[in-house]
C-alpha atoms as a PDB file:
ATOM      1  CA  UNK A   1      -3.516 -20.911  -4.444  1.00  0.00           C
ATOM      2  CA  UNK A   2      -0.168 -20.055  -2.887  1.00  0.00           C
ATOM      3  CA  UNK A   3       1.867 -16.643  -3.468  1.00  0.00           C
ATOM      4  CA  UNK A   4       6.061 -16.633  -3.298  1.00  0.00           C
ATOM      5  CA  UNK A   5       7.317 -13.227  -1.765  1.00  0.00           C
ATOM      6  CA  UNK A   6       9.404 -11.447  -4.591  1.00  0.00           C
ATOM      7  CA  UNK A   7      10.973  -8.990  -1.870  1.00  0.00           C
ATOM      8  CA  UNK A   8      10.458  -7.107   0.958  1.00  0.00           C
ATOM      9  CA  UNK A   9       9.696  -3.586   1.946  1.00  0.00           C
ATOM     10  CA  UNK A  10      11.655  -1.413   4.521  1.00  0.00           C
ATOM     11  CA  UNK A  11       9.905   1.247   6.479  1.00  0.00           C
ATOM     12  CA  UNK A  12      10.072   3.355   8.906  1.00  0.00           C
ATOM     13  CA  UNK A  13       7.092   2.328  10.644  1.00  0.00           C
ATOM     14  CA  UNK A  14       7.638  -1.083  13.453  1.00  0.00           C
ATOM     15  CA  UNK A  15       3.736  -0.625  14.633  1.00  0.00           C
ATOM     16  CA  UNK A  16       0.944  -0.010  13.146  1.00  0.00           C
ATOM     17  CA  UNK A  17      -0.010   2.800  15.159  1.00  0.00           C
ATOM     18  CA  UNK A  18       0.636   6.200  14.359  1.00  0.00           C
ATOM     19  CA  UNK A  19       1.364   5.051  10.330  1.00  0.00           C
ATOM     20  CA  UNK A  20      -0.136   6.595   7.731  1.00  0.00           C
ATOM     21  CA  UNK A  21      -3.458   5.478   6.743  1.00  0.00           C
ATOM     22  CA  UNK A  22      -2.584   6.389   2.598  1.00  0.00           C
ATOM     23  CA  UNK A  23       0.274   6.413   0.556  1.00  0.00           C
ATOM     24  CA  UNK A  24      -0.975  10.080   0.098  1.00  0.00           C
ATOM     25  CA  UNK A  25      -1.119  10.553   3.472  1.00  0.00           C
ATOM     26  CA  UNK A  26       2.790   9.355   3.793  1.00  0.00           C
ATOM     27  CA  UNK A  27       4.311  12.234   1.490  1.00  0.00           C
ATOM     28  CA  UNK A  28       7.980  12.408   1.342  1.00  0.00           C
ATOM     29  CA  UNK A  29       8.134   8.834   3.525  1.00  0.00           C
ATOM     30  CA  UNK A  30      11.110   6.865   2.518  1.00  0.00           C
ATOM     31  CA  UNK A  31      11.300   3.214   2.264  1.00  0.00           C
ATOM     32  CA  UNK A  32      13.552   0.674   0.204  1.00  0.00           C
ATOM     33  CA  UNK A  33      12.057  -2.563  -1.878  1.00  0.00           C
ATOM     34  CA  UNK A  34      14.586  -5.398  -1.573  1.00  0.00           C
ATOM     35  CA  UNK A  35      13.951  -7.811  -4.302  1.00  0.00           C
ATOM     36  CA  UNK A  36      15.479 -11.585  -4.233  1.00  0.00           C
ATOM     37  CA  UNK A  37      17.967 -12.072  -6.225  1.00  0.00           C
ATOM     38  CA  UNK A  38      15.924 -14.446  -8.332  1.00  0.00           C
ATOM     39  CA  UNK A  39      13.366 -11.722  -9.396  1.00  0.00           C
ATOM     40  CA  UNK A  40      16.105  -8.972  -9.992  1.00  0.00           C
ATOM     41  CA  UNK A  41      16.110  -9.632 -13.898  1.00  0.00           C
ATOM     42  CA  UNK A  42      12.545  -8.236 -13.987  1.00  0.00           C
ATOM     43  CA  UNK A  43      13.182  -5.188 -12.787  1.00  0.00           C
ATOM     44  CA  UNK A  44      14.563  -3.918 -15.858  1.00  0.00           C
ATOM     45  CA  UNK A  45      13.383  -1.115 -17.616  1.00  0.00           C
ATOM     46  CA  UNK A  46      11.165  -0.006 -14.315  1.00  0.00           C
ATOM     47  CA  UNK A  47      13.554   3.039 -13.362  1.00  0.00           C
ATOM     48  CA  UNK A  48      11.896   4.826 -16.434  1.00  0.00           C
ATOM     49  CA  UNK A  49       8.804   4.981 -14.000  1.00  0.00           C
ATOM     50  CA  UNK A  50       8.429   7.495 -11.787  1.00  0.00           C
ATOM     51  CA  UNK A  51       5.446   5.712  -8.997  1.00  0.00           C
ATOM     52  CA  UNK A  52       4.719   2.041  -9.213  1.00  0.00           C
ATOM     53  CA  UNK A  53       2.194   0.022  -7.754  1.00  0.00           C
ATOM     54  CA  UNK A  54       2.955  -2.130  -4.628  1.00  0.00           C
ATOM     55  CA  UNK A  55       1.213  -5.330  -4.075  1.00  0.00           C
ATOM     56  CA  UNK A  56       2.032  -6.536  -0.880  1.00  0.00           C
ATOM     57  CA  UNK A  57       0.654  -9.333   1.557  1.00  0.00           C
ATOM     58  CA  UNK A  58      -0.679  -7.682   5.287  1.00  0.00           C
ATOM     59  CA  UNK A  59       1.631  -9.630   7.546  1.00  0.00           C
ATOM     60  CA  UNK A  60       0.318  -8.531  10.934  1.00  0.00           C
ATOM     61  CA  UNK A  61      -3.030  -8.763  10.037  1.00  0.00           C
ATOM     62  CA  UNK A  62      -5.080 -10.922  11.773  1.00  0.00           C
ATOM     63  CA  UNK A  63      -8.325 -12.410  10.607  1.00  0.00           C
ATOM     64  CA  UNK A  64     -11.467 -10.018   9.063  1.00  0.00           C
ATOM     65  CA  UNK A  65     -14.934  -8.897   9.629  1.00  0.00           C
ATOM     66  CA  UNK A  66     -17.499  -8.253   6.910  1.00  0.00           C
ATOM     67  CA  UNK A  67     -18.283  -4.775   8.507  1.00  0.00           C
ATOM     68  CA  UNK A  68     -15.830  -2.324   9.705  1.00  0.00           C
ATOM     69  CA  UNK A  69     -15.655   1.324  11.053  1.00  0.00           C
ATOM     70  CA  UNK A  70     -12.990   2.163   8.672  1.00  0.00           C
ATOM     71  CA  UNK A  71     -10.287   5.291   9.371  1.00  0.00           C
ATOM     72  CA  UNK A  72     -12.228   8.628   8.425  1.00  0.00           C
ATOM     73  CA  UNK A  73     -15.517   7.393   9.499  1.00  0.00           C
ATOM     74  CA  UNK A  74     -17.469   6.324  13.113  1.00  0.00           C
ATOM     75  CA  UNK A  75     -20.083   4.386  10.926  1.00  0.00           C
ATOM     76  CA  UNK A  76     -19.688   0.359  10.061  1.00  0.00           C
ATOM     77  CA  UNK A  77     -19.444  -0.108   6.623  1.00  0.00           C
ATOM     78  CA  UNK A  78     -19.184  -3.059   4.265  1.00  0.00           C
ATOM     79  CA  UNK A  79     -15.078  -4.387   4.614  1.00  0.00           C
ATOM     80  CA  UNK A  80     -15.424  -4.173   0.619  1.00  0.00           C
ATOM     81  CA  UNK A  81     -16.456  -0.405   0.441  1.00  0.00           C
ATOM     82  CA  UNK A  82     -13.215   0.408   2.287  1.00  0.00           C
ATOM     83  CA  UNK A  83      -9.348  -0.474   2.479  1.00  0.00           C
ATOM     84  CA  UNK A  84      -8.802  -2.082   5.779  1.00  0.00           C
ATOM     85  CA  UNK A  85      -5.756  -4.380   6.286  1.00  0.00           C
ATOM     86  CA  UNK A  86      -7.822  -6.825   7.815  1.00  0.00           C
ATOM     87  CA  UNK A  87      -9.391  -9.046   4.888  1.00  0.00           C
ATOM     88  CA  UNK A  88     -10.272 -12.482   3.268  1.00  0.00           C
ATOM     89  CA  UNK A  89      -7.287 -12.390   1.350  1.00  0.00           C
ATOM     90  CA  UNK A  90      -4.484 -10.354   3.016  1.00  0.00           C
ATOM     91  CA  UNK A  91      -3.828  -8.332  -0.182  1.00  0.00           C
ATOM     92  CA  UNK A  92      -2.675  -4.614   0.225  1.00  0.00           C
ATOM     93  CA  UNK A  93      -2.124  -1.883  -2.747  1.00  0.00           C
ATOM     94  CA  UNK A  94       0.038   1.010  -2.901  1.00  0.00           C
ATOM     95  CA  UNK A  95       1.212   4.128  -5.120  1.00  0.00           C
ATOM     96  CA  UNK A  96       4.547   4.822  -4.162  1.00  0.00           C
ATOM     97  CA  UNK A  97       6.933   7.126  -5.987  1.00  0.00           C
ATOM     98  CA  UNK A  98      10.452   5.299  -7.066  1.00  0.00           C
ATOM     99  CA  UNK A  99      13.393   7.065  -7.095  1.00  0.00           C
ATOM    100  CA  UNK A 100      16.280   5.281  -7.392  1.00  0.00           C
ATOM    101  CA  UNK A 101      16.472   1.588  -9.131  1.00  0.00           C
ATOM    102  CA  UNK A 102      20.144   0.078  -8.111  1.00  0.00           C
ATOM    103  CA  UNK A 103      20.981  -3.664  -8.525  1.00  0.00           C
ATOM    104  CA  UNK A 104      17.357  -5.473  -6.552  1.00  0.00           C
ATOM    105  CA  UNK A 105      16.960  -2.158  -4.732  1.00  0.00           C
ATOM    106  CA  UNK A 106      14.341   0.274  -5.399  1.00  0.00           C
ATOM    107  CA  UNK A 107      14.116   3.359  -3.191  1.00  0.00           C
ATOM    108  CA  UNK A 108      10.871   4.116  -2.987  1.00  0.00           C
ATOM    109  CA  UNK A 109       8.801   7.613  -0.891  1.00  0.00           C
ATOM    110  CA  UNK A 110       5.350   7.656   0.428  1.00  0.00           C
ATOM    111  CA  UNK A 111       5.604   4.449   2.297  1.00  0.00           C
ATOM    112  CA  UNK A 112       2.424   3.778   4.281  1.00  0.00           C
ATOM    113  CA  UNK A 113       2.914  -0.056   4.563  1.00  0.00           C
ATOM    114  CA  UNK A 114       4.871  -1.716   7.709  1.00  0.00           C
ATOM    115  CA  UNK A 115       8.565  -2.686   7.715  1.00  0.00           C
ATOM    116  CA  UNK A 116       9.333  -6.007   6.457  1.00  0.00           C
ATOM    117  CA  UNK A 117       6.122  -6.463   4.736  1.00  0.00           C
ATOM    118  CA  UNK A 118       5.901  -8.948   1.959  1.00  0.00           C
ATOM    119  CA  UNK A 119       5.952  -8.036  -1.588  1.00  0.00           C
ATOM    120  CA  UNK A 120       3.937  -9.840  -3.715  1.00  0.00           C
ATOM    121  CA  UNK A 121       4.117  -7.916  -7.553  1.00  0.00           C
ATOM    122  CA  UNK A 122       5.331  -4.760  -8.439  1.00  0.00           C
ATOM    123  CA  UNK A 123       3.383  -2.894 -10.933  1.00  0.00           C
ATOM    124  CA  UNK A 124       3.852   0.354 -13.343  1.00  0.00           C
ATOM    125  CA  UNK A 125       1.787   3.047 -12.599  1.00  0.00           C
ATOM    126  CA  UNK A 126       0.232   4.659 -16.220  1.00  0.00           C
ATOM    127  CA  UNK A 127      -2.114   7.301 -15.684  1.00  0.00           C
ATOM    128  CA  UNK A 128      -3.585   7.303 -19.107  1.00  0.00           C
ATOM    129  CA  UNK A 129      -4.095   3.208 -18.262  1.00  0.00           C
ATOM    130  CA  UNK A 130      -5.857   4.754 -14.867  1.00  0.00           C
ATOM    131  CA  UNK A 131      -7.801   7.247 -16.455  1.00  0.00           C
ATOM    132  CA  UNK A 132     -12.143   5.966 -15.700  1.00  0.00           C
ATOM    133  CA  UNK A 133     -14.666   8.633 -17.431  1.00  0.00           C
ATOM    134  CA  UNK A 134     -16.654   9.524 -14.238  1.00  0.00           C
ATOM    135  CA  UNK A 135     -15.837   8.227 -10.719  1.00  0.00           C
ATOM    136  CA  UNK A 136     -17.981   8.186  -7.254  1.00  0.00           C
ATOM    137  CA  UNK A 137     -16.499   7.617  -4.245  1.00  0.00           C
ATOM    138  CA  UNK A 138     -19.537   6.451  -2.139  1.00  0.00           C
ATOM    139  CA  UNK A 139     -19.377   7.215   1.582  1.00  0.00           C
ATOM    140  CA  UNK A 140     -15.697   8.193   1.095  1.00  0.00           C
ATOM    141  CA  UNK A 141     -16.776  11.537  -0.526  1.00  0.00           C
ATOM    142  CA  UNK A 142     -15.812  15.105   1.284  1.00  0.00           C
ATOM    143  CA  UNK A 143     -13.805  12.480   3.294  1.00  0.00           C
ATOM    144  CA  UNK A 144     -10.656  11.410   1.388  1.00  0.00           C
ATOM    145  CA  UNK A 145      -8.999  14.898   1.395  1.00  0.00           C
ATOM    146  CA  UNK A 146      -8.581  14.090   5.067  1.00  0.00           C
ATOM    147  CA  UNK A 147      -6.244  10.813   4.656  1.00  0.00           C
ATOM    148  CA  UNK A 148      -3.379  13.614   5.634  1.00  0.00           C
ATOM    149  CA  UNK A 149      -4.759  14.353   8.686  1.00  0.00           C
ATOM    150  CA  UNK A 150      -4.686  11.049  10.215  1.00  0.00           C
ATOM    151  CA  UNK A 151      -2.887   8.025  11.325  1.00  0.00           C
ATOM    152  CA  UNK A 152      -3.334   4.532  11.405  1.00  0.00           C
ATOM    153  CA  UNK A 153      -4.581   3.335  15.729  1.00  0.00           C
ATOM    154  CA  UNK A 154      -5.711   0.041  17.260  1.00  0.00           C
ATOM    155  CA  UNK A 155      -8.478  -0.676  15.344  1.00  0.00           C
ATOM    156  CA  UNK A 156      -7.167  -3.430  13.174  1.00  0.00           C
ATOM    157  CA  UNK A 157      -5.773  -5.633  14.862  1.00  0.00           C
END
């Protein structure tokens, strides 16, 4: 299996530390996609959407661990039941708002990812495509409100 960049992402953020844990978490946070020139023919008709998803390869990342103590919780839990950068397969999601589409640049807010991070797809985000009947959150519930609260530290590595 082998993945081909399409872009990359520009942030504010040079460390991991201190970056927002959520794209909810990184309100307002401005970024720019830079798509190669190759790719820029798909991006038509995408600046009718206003968030997009962001699929993106975790660059810094270093190898994984089945169990982690992810952010918002002091308890080791199964690297599956959580979204920690460190994984099997380097693979990172995010919502992002776009607000400007000009030539292979999108401008994008609510960046939590780090500069110069790898894009691997972008992605239209459809809320009536998103829309499940009933959802549980396992151990995340009465936690997830919190994502605004914190920032990313040391513990992924």
């Amino acid at each position: 299996m082998e993945f081909e960049p399409i872009g990359l992402i520009r942030t504010p953020f040079n460390s991991r530390e201190d970056m927002p844990i959520q794209s909810r978490a990184a309100s307002g946070i401005k970024g720019t996609v830079e798509i190669l020139d190759k790719y820029k023919e798909g991006l038509a008709d995408l600046s009718g959407f206003s968030h997009i998803y962001l699929i993106y390869f975790f660059h810094r990342s270093e190898g994984y661990k089945l169990k982690v103590k992810p952010f918002l919780e002091d308890e080791l839990r199964g690297l599956f039941a959580t979204r920690a950068p460190n994984r099997p397969n380097m693979i990172g999601l995010s919502i992002v708002k776009l607000t400007e589409t000009k030539d292979n640049t999108l401008r994008i807010e609510n960046c939590d990812m780090l500069d110069g991070t790898p894009l691997l797809d972008i992605k239209p985000y459809v809320p009536d495509f998103e829309k499940p009947e009933s959802v549980r959150i396992g151990w995340l519930e009465g936690k997830s409100g919190r994502a605004e609260e914190h920032r990313s530290d040391g513990r992924f590595k």
